[in-house]
PDB file of N, CA and C in Angstrom:
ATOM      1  N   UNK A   1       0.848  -1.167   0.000  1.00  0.00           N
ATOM      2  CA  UNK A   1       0.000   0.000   0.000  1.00  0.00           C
ATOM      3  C   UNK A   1       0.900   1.239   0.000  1.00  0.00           C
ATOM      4  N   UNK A   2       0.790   1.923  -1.315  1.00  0.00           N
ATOM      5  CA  UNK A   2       1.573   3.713  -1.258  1.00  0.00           C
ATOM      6  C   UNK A   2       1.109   4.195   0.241  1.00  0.00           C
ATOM      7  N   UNK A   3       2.029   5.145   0.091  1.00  0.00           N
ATOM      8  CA  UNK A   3       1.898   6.115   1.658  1.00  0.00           C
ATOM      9  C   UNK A   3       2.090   5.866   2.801  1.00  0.00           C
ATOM     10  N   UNK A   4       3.243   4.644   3.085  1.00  0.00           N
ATOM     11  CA  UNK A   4       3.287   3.836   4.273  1.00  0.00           C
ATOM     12  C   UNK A   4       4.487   5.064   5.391  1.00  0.00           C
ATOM     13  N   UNK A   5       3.892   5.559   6.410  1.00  0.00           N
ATOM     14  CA  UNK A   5       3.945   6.509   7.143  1.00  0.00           C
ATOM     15  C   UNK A   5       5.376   6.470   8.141  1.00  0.00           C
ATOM     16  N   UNK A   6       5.356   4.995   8.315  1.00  0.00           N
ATOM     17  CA  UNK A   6       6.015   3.990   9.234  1.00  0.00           C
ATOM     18  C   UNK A   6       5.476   3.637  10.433  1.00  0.00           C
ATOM     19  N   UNK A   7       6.281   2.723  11.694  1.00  0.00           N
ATOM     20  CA  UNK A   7       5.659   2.188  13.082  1.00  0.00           C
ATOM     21  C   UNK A   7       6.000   2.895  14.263  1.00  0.00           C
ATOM     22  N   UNK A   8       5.335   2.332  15.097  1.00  0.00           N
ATOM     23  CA  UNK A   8       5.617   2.488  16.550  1.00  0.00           C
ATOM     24  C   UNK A   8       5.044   1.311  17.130  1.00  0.00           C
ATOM     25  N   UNK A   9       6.501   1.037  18.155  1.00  0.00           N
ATOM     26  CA  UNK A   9       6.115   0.290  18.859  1.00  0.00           C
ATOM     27  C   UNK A   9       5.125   0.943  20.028  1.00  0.00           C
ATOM     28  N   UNK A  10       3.965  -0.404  20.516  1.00  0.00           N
ATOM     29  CA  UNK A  10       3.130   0.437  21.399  1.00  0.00           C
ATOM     30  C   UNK A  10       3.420  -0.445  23.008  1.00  0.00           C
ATOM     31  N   UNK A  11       3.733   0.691  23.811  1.00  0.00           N
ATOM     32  CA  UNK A  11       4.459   0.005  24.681  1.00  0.00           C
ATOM     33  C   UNK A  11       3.033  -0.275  25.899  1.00  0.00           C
ATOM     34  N   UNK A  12       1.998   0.393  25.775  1.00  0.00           N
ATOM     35  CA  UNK A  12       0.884   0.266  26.902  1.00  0.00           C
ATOM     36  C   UNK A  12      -0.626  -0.277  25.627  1.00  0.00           C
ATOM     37  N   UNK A  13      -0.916  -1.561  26.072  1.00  0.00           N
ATOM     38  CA  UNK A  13      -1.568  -2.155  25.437  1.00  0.00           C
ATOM     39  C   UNK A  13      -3.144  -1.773  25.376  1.00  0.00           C
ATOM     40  N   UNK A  14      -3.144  -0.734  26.737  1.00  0.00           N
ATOM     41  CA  UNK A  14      -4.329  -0.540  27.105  1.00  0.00           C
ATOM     42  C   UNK A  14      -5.146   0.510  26.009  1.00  0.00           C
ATOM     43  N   UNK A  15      -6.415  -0.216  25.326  1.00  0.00           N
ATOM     44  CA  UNK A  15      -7.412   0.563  24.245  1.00  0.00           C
ATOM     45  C   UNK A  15      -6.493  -0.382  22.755  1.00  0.00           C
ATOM     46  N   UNK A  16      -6.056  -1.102  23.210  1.00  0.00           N
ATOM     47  CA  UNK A  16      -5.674  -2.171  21.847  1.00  0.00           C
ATOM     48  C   UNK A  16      -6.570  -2.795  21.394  1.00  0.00           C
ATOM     49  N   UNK A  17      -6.725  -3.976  20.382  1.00  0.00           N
ATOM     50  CA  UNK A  17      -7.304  -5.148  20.532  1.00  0.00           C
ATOM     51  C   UNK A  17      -6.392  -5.931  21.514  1.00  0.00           C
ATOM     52  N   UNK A  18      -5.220  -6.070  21.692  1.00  0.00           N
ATOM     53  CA  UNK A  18      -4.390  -6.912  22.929  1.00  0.00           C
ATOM     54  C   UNK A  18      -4.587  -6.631  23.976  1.00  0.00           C
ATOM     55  N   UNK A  19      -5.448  -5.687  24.462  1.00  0.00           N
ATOM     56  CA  UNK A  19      -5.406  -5.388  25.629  1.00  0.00           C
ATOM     57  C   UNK A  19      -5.761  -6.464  27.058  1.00  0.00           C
ATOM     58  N   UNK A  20      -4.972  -6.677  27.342  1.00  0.00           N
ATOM     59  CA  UNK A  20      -5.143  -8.095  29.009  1.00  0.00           C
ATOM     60  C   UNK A  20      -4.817  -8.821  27.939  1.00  0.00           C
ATOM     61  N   UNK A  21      -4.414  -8.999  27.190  1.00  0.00           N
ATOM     62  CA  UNK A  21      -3.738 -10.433  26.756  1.00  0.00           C
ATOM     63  C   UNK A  21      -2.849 -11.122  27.904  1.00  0.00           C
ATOM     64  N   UNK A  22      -3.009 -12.719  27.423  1.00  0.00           N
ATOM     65  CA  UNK A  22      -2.307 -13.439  28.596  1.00  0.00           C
ATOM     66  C   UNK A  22      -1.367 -14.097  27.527  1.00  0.00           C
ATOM     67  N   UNK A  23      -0.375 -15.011  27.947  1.00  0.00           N
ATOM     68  CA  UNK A  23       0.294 -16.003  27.460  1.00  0.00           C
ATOM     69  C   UNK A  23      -0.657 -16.734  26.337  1.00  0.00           C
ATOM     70  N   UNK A  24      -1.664 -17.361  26.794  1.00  0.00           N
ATOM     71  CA  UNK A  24      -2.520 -18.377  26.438  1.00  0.00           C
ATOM     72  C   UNK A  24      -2.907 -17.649  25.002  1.00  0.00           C
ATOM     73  N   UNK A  25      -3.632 -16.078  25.322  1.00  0.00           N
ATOM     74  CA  UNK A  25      -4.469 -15.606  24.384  1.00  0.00           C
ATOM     75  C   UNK A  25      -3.223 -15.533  23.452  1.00  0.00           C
ATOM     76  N   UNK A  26      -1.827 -14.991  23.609  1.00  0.00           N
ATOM     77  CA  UNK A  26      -1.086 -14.902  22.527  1.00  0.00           C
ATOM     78  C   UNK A  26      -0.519 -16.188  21.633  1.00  0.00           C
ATOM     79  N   UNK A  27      -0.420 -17.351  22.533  1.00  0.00           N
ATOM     80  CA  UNK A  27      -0.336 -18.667  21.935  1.00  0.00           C
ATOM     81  C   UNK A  27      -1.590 -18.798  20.382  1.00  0.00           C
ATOM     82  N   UNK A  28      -2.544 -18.124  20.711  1.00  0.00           N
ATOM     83  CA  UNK A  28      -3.862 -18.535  20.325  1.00  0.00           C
ATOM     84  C   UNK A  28      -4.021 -17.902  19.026  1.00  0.00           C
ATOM     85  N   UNK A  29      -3.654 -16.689  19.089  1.00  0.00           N
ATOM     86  CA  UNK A  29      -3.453 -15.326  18.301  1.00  0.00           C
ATOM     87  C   UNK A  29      -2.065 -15.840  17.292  1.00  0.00           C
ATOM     88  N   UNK A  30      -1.088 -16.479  17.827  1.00  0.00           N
ATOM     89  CA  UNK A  30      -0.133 -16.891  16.674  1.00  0.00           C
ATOM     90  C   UNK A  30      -0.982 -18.124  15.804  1.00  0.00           C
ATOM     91  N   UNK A  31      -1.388 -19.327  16.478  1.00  0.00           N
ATOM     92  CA  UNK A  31      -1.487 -20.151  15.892  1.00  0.00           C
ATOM     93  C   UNK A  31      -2.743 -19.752  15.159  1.00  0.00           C
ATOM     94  N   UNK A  32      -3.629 -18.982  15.006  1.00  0.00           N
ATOM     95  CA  UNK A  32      -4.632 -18.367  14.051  1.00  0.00           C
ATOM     96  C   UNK A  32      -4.156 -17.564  13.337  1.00  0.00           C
ATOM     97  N   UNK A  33      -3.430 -16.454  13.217  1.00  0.00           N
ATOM     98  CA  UNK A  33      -2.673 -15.858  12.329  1.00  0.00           C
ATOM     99  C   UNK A  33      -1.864 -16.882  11.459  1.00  0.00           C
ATOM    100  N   UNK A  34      -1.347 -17.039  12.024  1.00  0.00           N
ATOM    101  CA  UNK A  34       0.183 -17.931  10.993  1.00  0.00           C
ATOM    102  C   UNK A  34      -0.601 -19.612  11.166  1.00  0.00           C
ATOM    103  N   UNK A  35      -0.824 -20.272  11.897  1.00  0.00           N
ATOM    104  CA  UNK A  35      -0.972 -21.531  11.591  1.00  0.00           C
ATOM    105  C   UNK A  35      -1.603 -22.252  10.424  1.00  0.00           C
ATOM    106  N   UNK A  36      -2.515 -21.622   9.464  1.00  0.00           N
ATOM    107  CA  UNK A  36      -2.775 -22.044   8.919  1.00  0.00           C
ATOM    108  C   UNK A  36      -2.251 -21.886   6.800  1.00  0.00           C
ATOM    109  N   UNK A  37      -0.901 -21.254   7.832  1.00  0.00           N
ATOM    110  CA  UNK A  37       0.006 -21.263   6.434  1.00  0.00           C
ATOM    111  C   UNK A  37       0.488 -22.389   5.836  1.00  0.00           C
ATOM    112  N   UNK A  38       0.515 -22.767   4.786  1.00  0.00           N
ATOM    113  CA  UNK A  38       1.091 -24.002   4.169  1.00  0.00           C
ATOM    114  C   UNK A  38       2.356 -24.539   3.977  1.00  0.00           C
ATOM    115  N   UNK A  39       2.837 -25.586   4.292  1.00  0.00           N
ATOM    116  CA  UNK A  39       4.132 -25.675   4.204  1.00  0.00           C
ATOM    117  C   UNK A  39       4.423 -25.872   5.907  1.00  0.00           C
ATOM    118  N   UNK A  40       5.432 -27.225   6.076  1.00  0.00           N
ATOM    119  CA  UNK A  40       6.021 -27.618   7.141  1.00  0.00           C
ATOM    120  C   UNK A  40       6.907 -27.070   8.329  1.00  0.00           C
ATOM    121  N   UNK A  41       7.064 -26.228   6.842  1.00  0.00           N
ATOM    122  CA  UNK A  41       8.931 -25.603   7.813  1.00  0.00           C
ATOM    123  C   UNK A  41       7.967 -23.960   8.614  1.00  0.00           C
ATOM    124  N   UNK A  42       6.912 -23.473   8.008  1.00  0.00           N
ATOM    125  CA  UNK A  42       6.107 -22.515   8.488  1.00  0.00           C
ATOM    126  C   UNK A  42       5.306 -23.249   9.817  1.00  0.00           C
ATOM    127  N   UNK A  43       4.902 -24.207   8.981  1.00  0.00           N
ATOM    128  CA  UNK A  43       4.181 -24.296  10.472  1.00  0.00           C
ATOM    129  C   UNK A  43       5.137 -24.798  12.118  1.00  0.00           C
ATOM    130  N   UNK A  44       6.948 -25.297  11.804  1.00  0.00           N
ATOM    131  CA  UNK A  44       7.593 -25.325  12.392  1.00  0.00           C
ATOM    132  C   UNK A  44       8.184 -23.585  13.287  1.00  0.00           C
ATOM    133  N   UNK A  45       7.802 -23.142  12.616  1.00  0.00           N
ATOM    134  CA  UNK A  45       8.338 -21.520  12.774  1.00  0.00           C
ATOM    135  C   UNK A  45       6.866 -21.405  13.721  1.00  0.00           C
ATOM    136  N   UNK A  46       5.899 -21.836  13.772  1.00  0.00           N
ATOM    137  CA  UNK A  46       4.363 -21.259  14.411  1.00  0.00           C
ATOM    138  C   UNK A  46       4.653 -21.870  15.679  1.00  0.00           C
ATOM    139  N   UNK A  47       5.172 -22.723  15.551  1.00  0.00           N
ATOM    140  CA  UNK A  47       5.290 -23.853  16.982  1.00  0.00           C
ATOM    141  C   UNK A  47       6.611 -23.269  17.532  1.00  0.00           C
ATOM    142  N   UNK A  48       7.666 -22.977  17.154  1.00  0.00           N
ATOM    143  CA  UNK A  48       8.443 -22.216  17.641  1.00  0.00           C
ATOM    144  C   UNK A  48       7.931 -20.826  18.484  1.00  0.00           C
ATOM    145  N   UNK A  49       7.657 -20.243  17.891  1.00  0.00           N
ATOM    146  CA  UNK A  49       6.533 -18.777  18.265  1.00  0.00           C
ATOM    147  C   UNK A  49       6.114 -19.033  19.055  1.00  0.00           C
ATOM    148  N   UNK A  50       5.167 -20.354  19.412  1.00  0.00           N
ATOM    149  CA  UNK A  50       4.631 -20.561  20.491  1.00  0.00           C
ATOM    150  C   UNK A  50       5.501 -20.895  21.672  1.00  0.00           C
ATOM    151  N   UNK A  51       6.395 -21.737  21.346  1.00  0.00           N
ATOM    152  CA  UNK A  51       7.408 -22.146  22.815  1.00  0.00           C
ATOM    153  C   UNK A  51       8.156 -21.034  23.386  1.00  0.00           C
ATOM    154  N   UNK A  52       8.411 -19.984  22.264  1.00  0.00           N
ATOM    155  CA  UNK A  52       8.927 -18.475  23.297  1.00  0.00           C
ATOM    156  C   UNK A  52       8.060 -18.093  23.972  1.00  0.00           C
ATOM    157  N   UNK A  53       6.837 -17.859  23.423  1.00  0.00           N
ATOM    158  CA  UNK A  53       6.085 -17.013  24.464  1.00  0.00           C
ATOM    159  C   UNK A  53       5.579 -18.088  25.619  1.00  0.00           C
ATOM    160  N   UNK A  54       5.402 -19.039  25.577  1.00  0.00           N
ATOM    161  CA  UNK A  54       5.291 -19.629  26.882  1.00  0.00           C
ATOM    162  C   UNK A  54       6.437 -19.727  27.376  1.00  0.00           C
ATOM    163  N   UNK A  55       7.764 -19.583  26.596  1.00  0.00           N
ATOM    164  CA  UNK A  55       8.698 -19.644  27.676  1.00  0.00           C
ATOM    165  C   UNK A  55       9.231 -17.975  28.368  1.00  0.00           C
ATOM    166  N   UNK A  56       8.600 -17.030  27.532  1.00  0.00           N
ATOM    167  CA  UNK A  56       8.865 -15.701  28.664  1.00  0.00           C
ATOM    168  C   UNK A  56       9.404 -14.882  27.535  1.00  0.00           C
ATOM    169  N   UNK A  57       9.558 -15.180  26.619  1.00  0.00           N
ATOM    170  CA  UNK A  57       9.487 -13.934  25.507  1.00  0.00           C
ATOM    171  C   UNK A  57       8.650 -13.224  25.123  1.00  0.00           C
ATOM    172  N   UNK A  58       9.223 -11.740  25.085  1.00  0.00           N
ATOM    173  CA  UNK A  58       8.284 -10.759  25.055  1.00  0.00           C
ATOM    174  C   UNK A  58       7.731 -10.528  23.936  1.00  0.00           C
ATOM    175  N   UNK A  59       6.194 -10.332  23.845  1.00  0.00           N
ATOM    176  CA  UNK A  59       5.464 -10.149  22.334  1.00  0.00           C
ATOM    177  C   UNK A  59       5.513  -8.320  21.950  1.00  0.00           C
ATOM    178  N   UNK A  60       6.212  -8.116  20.904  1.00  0.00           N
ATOM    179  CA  UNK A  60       6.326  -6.595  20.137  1.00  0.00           C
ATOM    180  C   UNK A  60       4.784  -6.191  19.682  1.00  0.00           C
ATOM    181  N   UNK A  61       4.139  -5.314  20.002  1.00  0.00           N
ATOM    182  CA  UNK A  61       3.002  -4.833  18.939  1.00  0.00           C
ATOM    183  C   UNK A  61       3.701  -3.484  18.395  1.00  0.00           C
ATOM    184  N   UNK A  62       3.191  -3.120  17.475  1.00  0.00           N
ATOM    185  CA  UNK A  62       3.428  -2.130  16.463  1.00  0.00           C
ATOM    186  C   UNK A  62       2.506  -1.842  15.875  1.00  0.00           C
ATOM    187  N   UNK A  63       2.169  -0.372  15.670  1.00  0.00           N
ATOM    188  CA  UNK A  63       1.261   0.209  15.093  1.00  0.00           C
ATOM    189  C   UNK A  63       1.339   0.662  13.966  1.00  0.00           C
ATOM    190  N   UNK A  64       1.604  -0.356  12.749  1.00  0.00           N
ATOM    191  CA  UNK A  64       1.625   0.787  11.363  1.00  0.00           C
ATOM    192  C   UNK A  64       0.632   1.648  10.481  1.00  0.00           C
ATOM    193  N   UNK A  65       1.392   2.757  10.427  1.00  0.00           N
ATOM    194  CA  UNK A  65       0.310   4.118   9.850  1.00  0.00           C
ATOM    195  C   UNK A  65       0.340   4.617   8.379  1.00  0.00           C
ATOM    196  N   UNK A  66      -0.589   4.434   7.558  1.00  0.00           N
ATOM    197  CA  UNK A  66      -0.640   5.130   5.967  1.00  0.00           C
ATOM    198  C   UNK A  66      -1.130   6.991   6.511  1.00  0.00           C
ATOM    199  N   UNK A  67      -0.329   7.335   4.962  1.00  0.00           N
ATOM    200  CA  UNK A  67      -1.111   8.803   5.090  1.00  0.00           C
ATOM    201  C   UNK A  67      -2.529   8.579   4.651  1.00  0.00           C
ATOM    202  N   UNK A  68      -3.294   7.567   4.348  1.00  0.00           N
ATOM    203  CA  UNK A  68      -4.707   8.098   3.968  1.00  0.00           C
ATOM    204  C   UNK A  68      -5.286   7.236   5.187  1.00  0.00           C
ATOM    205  N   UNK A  69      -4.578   7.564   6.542  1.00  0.00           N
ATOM    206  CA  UNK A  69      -5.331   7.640   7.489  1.00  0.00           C
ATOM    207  C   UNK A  69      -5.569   5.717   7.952  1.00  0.00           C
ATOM    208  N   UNK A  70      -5.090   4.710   7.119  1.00  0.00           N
ATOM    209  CA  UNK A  70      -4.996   3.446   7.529  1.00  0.00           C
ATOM    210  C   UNK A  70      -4.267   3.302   8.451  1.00  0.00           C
ATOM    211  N   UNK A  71      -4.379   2.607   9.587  1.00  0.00           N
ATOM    212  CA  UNK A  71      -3.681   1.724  10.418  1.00  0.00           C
ATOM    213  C   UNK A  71      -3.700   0.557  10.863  1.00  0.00           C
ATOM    214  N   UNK A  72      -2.841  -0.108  11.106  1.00  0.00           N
ATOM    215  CA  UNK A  72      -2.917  -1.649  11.338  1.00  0.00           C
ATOM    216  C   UNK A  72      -1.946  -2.027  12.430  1.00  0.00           C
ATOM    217  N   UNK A  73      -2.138  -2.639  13.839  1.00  0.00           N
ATOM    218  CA  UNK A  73      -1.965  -3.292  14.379  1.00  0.00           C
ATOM    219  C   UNK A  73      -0.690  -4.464  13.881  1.00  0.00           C
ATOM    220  N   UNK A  74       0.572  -5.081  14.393  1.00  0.00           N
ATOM    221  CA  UNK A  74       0.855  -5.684  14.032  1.00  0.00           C
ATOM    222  C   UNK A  74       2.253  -6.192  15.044  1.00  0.00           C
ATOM    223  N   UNK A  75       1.915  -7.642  14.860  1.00  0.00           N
ATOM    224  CA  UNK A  75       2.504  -8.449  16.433  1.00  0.00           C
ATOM    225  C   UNK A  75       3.781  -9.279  16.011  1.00  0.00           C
ATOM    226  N   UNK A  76       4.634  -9.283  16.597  1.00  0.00           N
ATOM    227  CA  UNK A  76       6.114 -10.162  16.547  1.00  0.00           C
ATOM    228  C   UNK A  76       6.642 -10.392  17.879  1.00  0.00           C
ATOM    229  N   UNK A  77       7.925 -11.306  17.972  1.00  0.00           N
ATOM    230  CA  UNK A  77       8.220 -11.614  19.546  1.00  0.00           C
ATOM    231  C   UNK A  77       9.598 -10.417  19.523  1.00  0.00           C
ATOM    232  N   UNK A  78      10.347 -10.668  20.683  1.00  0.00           N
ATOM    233  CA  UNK A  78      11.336  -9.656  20.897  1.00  0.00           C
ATOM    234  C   UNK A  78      12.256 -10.606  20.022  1.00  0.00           C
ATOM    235  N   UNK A  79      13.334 -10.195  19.114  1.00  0.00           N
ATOM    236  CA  UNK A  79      14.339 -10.641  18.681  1.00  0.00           C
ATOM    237  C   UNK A  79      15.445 -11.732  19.775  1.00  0.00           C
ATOM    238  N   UNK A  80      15.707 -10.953  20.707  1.00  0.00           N
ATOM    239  CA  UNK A  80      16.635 -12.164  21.740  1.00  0.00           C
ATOM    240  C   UNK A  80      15.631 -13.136  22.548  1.00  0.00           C
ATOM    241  N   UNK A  81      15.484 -14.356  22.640  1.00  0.00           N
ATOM    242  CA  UNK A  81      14.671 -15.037  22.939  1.00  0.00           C
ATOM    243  C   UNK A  81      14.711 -15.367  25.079  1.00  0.00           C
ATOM    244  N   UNK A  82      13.978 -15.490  25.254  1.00  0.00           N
ATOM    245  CA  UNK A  82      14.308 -15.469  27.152  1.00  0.00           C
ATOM    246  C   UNK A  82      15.078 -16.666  27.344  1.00  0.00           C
ATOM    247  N   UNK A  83      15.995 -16.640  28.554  1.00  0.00           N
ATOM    248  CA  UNK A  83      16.907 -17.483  29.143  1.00  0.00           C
ATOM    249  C   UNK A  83      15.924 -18.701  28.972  1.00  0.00           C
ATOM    250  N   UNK A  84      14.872 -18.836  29.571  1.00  0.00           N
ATOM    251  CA  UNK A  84      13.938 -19.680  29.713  1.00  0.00           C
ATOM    252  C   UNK A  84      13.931 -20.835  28.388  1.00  0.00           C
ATOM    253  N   UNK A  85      13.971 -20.005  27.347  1.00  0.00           N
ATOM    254  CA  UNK A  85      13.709 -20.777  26.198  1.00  0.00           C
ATOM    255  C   UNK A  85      14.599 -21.217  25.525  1.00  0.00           C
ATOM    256  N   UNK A  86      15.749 -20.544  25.986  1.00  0.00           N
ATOM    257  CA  UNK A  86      17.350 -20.871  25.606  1.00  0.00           C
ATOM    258  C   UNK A  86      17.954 -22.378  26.426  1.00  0.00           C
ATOM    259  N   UNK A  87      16.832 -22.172  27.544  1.00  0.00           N
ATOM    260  CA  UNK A  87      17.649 -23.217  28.322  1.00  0.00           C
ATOM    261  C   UNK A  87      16.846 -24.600  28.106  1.00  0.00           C
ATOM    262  N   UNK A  88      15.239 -24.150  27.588  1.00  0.00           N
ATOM    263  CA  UNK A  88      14.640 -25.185  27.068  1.00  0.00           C
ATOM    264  C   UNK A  88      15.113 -25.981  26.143  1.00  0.00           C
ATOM    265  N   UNK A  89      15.404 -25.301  24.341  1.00  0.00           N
ATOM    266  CA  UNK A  89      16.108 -25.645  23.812  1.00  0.00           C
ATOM    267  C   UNK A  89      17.797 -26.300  23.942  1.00  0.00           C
ATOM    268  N   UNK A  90      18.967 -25.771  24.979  1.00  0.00           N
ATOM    269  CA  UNK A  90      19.816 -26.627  25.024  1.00  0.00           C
ATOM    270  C   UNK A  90      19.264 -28.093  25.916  1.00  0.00           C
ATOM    271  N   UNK A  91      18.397 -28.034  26.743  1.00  0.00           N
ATOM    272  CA  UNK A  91      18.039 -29.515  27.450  1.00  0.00           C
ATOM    273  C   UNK A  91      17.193 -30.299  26.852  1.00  0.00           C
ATOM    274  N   UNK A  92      16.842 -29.658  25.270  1.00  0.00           N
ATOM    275  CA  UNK A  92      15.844 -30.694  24.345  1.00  0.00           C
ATOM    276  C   UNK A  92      17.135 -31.178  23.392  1.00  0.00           C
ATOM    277  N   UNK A  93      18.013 -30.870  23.347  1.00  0.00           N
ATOM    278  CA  UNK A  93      19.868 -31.020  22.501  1.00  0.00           C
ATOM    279  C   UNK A  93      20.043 -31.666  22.880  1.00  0.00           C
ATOM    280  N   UNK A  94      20.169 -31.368  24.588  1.00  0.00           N
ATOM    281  CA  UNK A  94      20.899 -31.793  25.505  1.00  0.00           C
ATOM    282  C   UNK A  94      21.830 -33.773  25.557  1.00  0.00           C
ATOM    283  N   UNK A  95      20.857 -34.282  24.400  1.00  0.00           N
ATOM    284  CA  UNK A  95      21.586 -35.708  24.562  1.00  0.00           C
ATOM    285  C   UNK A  95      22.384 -35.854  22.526  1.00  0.00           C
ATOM    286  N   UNK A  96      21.811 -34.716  22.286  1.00  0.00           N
ATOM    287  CA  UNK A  96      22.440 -34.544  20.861  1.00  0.00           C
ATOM    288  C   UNK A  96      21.642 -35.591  19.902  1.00  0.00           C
ATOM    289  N   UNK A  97      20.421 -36.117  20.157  1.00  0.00           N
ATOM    290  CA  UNK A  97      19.839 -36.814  19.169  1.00  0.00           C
ATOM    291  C   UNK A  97      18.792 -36.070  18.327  1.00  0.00           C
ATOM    292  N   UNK A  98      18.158 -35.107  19.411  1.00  0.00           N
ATOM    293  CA  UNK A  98      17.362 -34.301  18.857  1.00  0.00           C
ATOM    294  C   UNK A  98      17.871 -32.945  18.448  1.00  0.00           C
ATOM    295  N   UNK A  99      17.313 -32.097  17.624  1.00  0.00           N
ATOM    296  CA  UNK A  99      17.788 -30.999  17.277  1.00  0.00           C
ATOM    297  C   UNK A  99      16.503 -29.937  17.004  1.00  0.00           C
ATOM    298  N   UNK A 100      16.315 -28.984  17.471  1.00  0.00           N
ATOM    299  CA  UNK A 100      15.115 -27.878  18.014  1.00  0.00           C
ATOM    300  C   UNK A 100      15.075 -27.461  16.306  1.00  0.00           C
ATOM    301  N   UNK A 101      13.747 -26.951  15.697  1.00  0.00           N
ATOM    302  CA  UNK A 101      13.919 -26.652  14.447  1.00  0.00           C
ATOM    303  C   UNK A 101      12.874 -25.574  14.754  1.00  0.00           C
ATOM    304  N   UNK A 102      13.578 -24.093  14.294  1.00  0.00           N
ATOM    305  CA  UNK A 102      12.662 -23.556  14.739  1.00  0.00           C
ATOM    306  C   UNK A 102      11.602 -22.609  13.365  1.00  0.00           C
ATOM    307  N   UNK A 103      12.296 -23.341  12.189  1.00  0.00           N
ATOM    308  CA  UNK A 103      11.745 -23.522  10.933  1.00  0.00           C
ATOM    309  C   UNK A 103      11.727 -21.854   9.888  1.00  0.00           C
ATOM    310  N   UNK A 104      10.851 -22.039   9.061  1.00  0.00           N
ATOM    311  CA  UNK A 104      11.262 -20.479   8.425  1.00  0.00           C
ATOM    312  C   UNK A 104       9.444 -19.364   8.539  1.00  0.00           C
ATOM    313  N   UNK A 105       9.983 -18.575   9.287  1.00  0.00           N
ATOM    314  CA  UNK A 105       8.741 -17.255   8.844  1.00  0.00           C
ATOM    315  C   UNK A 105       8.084 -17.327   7.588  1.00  0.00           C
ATOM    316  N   UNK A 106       6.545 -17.339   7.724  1.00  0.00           N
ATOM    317  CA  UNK A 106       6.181 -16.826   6.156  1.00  0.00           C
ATOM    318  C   UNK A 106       6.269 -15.433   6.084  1.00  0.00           C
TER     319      UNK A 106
END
């Protein structure tokens, strides 16, 4: 869409649609957004998404703005993933048979 204004991150959720989101609701909110993308390695990337935020990674909203007055809402996790999920993933390694796949973004 011409006229893309740019984002902001929105740091107080309150008067969002996210607003009181929990863990659960954001689990819920990925796997309806993205889950029903096609392709393995996507839906490996959805299930990934999900194990950060239950493991304590923080969800980004962003507000992007057109000049003819459009805006859209729009959700990602924090780039560095929480200790939590770091430590999940090395103790799912941890015997070196398995290997964490955390697949590709659509």
């Amino acid at each position: 869409m011409d006229g893309y204004l740019g984002s902001t991150v929105v740091t107080n959720l309150t008067g969002t649609p996210y607003e009181g989101y929990t863990e659960k609701d954001w689990v819920e909110e990925f796997i309806s957004h993205y889950g029903q993308i096609d392709g393995g390695h996507h839906r490996l990337w959805v299930l990934d998404q999900v194990m950060r935020v239950l493991k304590g990674t923080p969800v980004i909203v962003e507000l992007k703005r057109w000049d003819n007055g459009h805006k859209e809402y729009w959700f990602n996790l924090a780039e560095e993933p929480s200790q939590e999920y770091l430590d999940f993933v090395k103790e799912y390694e941890n015997d070196g048979e398995y290997f964490w796949d955390t697949g590709i973004a659509p």
